[in-house]
N, C-alpha and C. Protein backbone atom coordinates (compact mmCIF):
# COMPACT_ATOMS: atom_id res chain seq x y z
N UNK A 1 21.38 44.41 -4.82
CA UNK A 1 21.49 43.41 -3.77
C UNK A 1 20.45 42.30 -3.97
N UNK A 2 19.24 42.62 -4.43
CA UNK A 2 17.87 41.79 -4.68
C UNK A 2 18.53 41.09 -5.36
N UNK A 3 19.51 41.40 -6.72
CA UNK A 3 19.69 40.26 -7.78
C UNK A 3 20.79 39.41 -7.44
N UNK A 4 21.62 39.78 -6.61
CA UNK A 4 22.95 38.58 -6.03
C UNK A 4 22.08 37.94 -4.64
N UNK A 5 21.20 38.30 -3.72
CA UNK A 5 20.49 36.91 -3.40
C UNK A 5 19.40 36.44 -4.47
N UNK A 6 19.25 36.72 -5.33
CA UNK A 6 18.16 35.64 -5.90
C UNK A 6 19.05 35.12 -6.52
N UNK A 7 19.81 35.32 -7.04
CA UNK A 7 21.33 34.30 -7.87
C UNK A 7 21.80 33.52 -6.55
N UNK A 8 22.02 33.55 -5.13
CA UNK A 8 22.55 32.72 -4.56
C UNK A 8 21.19 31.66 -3.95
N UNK A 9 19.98 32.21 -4.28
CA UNK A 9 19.06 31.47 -3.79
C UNK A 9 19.01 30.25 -4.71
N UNK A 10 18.86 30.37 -6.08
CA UNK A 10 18.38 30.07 -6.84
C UNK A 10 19.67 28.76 -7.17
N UNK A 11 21.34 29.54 -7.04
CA UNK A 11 22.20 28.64 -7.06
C UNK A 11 22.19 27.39 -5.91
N UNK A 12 21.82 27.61 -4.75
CA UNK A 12 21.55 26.71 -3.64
C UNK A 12 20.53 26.16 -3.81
N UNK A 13 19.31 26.36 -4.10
CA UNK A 13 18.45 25.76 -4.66
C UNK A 13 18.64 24.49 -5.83
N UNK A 14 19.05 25.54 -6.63
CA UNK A 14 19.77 23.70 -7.83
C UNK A 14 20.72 23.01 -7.11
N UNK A 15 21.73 23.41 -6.68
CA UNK A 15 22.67 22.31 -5.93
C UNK A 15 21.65 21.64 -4.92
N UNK A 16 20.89 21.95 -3.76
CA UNK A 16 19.91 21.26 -2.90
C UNK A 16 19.19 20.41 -3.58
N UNK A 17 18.44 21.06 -4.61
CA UNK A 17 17.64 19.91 -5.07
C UNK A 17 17.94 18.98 -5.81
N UNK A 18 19.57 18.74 -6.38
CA UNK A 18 19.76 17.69 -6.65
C UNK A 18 20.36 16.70 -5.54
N UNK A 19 21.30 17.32 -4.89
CA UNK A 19 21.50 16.46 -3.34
C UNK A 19 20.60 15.93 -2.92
N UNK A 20 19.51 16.47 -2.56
CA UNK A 20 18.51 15.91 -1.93
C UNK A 20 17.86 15.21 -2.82
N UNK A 21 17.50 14.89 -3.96
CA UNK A 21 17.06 14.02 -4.44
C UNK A 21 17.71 12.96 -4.83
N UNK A 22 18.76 12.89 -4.64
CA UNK A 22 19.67 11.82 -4.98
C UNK A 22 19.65 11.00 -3.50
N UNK A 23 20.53 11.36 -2.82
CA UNK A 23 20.24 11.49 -1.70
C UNK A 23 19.08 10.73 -1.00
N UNK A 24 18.19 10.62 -1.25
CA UNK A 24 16.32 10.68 -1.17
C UNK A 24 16.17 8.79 -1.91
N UNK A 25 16.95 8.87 -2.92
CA UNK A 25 16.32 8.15 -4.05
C UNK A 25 17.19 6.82 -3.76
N UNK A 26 18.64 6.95 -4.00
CA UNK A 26 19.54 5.76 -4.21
C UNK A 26 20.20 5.52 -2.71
N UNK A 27 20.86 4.04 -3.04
CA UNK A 27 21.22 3.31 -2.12
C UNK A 27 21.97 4.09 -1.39
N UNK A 28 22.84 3.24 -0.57
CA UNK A 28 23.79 4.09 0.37
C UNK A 28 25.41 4.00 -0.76
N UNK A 29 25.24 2.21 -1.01
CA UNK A 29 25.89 1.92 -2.37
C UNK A 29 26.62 2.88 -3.13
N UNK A 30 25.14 2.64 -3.82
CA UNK A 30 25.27 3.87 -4.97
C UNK A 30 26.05 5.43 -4.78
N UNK A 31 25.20 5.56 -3.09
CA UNK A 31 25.81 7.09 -3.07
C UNK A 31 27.24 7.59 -3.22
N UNK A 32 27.77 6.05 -2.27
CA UNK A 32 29.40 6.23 -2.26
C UNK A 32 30.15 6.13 -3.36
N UNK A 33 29.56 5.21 -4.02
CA UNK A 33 30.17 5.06 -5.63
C UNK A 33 30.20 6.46 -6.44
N UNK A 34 28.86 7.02 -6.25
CA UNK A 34 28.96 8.73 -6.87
C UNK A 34 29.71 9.58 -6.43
N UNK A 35 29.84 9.33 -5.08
CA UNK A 35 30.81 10.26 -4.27
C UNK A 35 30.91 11.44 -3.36
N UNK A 36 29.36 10.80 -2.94
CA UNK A 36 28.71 10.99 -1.19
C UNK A 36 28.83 10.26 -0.44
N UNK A 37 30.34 10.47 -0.38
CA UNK A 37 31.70 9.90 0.71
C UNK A 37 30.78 10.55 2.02
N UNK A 38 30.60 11.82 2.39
CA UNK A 38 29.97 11.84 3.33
C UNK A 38 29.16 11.55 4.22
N UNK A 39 28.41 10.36 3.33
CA UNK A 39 27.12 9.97 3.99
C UNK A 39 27.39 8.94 4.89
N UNK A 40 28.43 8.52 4.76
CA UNK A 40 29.29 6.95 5.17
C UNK A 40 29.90 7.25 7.06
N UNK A 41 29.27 8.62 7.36
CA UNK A 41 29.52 8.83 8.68
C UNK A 41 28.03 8.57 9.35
N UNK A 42 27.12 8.94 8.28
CA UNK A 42 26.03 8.40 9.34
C UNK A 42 24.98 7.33 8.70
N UNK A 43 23.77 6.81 9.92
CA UNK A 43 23.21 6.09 9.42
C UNK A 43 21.87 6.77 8.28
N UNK A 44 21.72 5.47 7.18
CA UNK A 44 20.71 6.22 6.43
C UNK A 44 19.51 7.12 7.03
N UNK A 45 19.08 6.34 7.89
CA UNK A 45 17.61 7.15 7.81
C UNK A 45 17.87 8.68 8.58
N UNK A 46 19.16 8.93 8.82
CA UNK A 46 19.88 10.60 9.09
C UNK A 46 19.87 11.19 8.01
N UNK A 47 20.87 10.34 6.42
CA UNK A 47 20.77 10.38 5.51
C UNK A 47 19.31 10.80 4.50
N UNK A 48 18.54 10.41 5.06
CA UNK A 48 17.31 10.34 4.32
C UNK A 48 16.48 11.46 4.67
N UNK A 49 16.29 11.55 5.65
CA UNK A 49 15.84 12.95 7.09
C UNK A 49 16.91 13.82 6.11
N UNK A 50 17.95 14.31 6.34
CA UNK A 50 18.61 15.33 5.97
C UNK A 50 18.42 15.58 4.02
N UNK A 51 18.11 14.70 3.53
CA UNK A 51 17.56 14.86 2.66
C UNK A 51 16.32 15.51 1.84
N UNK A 52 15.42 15.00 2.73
CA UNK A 52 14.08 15.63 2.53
C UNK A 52 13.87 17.19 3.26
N UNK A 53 15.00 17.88 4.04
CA UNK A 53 15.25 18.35 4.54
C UNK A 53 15.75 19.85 3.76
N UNK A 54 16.98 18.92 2.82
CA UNK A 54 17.11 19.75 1.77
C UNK A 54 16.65 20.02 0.81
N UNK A 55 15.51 19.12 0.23
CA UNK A 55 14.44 19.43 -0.64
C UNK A 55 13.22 20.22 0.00
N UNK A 56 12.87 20.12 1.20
CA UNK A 56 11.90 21.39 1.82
C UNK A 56 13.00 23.27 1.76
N UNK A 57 14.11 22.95 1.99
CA UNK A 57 14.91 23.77 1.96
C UNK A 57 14.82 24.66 0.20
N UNK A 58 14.90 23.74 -0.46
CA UNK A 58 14.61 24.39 -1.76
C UNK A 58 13.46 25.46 -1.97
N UNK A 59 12.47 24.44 -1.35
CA UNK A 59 10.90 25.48 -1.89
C UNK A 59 10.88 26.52 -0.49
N UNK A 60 11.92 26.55 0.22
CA UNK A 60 11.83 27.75 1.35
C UNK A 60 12.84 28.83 0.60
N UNK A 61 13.40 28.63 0.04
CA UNK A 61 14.47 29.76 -1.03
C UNK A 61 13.51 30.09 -2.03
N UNK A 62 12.69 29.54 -2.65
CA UNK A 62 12.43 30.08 -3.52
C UNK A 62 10.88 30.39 -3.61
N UNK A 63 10.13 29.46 -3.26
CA UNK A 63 8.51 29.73 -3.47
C UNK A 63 7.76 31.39 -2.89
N UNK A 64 8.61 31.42 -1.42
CA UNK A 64 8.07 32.49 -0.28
C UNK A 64 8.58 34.15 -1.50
N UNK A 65 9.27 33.92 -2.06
CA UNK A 65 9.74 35.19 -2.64
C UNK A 65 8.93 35.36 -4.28
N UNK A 66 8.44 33.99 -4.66
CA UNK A 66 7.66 34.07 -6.18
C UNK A 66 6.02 35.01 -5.21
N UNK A 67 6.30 33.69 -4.35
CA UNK A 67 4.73 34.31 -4.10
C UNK A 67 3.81 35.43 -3.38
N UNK A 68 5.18 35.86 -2.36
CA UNK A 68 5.14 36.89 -1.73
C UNK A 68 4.46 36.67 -0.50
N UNK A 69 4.65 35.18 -0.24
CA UNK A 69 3.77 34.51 1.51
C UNK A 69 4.53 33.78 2.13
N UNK A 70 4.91 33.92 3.02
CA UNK A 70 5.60 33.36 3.97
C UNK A 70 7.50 33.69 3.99
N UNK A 71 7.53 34.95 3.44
CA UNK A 71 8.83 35.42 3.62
C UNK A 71 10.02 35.36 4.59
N UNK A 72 9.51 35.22 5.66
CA UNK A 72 10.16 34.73 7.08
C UNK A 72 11.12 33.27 6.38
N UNK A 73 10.12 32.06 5.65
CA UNK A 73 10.68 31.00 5.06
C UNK A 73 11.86 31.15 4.82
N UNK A 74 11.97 32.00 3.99
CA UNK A 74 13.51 31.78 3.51
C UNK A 74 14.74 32.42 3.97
N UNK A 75 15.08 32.94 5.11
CA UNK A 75 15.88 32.84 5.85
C UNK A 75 16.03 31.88 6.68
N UNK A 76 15.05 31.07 6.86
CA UNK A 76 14.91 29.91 7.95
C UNK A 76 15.21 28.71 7.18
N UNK A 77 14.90 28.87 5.81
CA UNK A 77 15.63 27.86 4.89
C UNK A 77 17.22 27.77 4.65
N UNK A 78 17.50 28.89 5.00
CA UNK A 78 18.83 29.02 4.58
C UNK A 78 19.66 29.01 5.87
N UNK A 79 19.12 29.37 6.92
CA UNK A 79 20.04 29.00 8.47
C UNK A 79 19.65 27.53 8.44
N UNK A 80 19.19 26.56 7.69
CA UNK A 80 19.02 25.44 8.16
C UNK A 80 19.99 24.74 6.82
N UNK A 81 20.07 25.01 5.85
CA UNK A 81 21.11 24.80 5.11
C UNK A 81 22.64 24.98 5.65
N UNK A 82 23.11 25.79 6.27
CA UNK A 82 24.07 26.13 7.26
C UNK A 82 24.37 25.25 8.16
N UNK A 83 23.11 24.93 8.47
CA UNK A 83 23.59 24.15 9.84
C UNK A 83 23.61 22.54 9.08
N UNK A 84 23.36 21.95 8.20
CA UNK A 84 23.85 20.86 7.31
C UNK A 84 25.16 20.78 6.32
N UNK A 85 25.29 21.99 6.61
CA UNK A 85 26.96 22.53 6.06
C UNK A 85 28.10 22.12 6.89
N UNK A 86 27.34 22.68 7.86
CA UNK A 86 28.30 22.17 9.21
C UNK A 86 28.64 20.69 9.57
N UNK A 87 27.71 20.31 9.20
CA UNK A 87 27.70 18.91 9.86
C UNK A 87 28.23 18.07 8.58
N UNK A 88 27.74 18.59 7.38
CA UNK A 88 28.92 17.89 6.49
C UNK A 88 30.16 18.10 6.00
N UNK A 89 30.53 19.55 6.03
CA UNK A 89 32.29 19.71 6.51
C UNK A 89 32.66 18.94 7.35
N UNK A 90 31.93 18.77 8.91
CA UNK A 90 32.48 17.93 9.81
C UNK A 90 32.82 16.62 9.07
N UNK A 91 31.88 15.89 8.84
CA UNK A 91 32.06 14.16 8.34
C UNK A 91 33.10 13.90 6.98
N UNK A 92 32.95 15.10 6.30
CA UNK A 92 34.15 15.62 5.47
C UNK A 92 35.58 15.77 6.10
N UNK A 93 36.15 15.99 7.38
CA UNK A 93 36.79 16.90 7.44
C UNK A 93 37.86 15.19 8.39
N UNK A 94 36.51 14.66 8.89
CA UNK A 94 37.38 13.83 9.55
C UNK A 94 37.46 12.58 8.37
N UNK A 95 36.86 12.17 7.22
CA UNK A 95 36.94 11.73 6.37
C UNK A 95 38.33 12.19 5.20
N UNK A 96 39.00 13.14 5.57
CA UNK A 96 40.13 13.64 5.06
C UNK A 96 40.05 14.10 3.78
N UNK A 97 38.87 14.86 3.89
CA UNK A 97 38.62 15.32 2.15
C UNK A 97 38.45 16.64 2.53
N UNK A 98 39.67 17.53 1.94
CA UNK A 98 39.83 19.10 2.27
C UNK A 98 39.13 19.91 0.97
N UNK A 99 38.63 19.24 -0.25
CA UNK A 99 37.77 19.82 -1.08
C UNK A 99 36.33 19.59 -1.21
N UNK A 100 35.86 18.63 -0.13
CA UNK A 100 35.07 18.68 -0.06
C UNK A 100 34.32 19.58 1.53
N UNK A 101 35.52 19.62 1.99
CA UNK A 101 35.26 20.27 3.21
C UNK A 101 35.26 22.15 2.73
N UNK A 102 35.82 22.42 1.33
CA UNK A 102 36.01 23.58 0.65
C UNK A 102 34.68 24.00 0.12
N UNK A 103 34.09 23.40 -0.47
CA UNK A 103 33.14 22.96 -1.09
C UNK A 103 31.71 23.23 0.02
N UNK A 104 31.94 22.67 1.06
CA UNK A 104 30.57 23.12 2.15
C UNK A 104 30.98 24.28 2.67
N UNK A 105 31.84 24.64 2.69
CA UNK A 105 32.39 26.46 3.29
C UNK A 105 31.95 27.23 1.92
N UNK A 106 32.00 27.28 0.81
CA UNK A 106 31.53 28.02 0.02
C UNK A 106 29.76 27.54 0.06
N UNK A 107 29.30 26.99 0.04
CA UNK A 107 27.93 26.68 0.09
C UNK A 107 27.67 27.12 1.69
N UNK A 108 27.91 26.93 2.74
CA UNK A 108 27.58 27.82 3.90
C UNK A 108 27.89 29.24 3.67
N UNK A 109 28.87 29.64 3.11
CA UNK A 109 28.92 31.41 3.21
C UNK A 109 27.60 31.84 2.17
N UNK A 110 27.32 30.62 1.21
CA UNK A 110 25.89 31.35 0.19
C UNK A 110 24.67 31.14 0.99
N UNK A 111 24.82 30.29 1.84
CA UNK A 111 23.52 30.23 2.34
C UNK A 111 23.80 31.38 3.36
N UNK A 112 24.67 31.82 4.37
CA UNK A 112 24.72 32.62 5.11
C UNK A 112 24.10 34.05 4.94
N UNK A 113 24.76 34.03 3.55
CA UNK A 113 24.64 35.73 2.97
C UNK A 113 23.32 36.22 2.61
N UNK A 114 22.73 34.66 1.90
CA UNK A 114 20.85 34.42 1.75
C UNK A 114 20.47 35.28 3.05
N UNK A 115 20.37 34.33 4.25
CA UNK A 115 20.49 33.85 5.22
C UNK A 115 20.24 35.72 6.06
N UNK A 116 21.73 36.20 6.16
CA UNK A 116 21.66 37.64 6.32
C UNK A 116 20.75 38.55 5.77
N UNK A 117 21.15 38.58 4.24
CA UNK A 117 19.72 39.77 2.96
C UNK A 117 18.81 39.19 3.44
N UNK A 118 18.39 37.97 3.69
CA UNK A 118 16.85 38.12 3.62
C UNK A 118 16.01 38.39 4.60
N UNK A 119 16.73 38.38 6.25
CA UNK A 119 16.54 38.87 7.39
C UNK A 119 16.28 40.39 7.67
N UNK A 120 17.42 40.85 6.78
CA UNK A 120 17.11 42.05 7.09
C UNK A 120 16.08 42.81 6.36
């Protein structure tokens, strides 16, 4: 069980930390052109907030378990990944993109399952 959450930590982790640094970095422009259609429901500095958000989210999956301090972190990293799942299926969903709305349902059930193992 230890090794399928550290594989889903570690997988949410690389997907987060490139979202969020992208995310973080380039225009609003740019984003849509890449094809963070999603972002186009809200204003940047939500955009930007939810960003840095998901890059604190990263080092809460992974640091608390290298280092063995602050373990609580990473379940709290990962119910907060969830709840940005949510909210971008939503802007997805009314944006009429059903693979991208596919796409945050598989990334919420990994963070969930984190989310669950590491609670208990």
């Amino acid at each position: 069980m230890n090794i399928a959450l550290w594989t889903a930590q570690l997988v949410l982790a690389a997907i987060f930390a490139l979202s969020g640094t992208v995310k973080l970095t380039m225009s609003r422009e740019r984003l849509l052109d890449t094809g963070q259609t999603g972002i186009a429901m809200f204003p940047m500095p939500v955009v930007r907030f939810t960003a840095a958000m998901e890059l604190l989210a990263v080092i809460g999956l992974v640091v608390p378990g290298l280092t063995r301090i602050g373990l609580v972190l990473t379940p709290l990293a990962a119910a907060g990944l969830c709840a940005v799942m949510i909210g971008a299926a939503w802007a997805h969903s009314r944006l009429h993109e059903p693979r991208s709305v596919l796409a945050n349902a598989v990334l919420f059930g990994l963070a969930a399952f984190v989310f669950v193992g590491r609670l208990l």
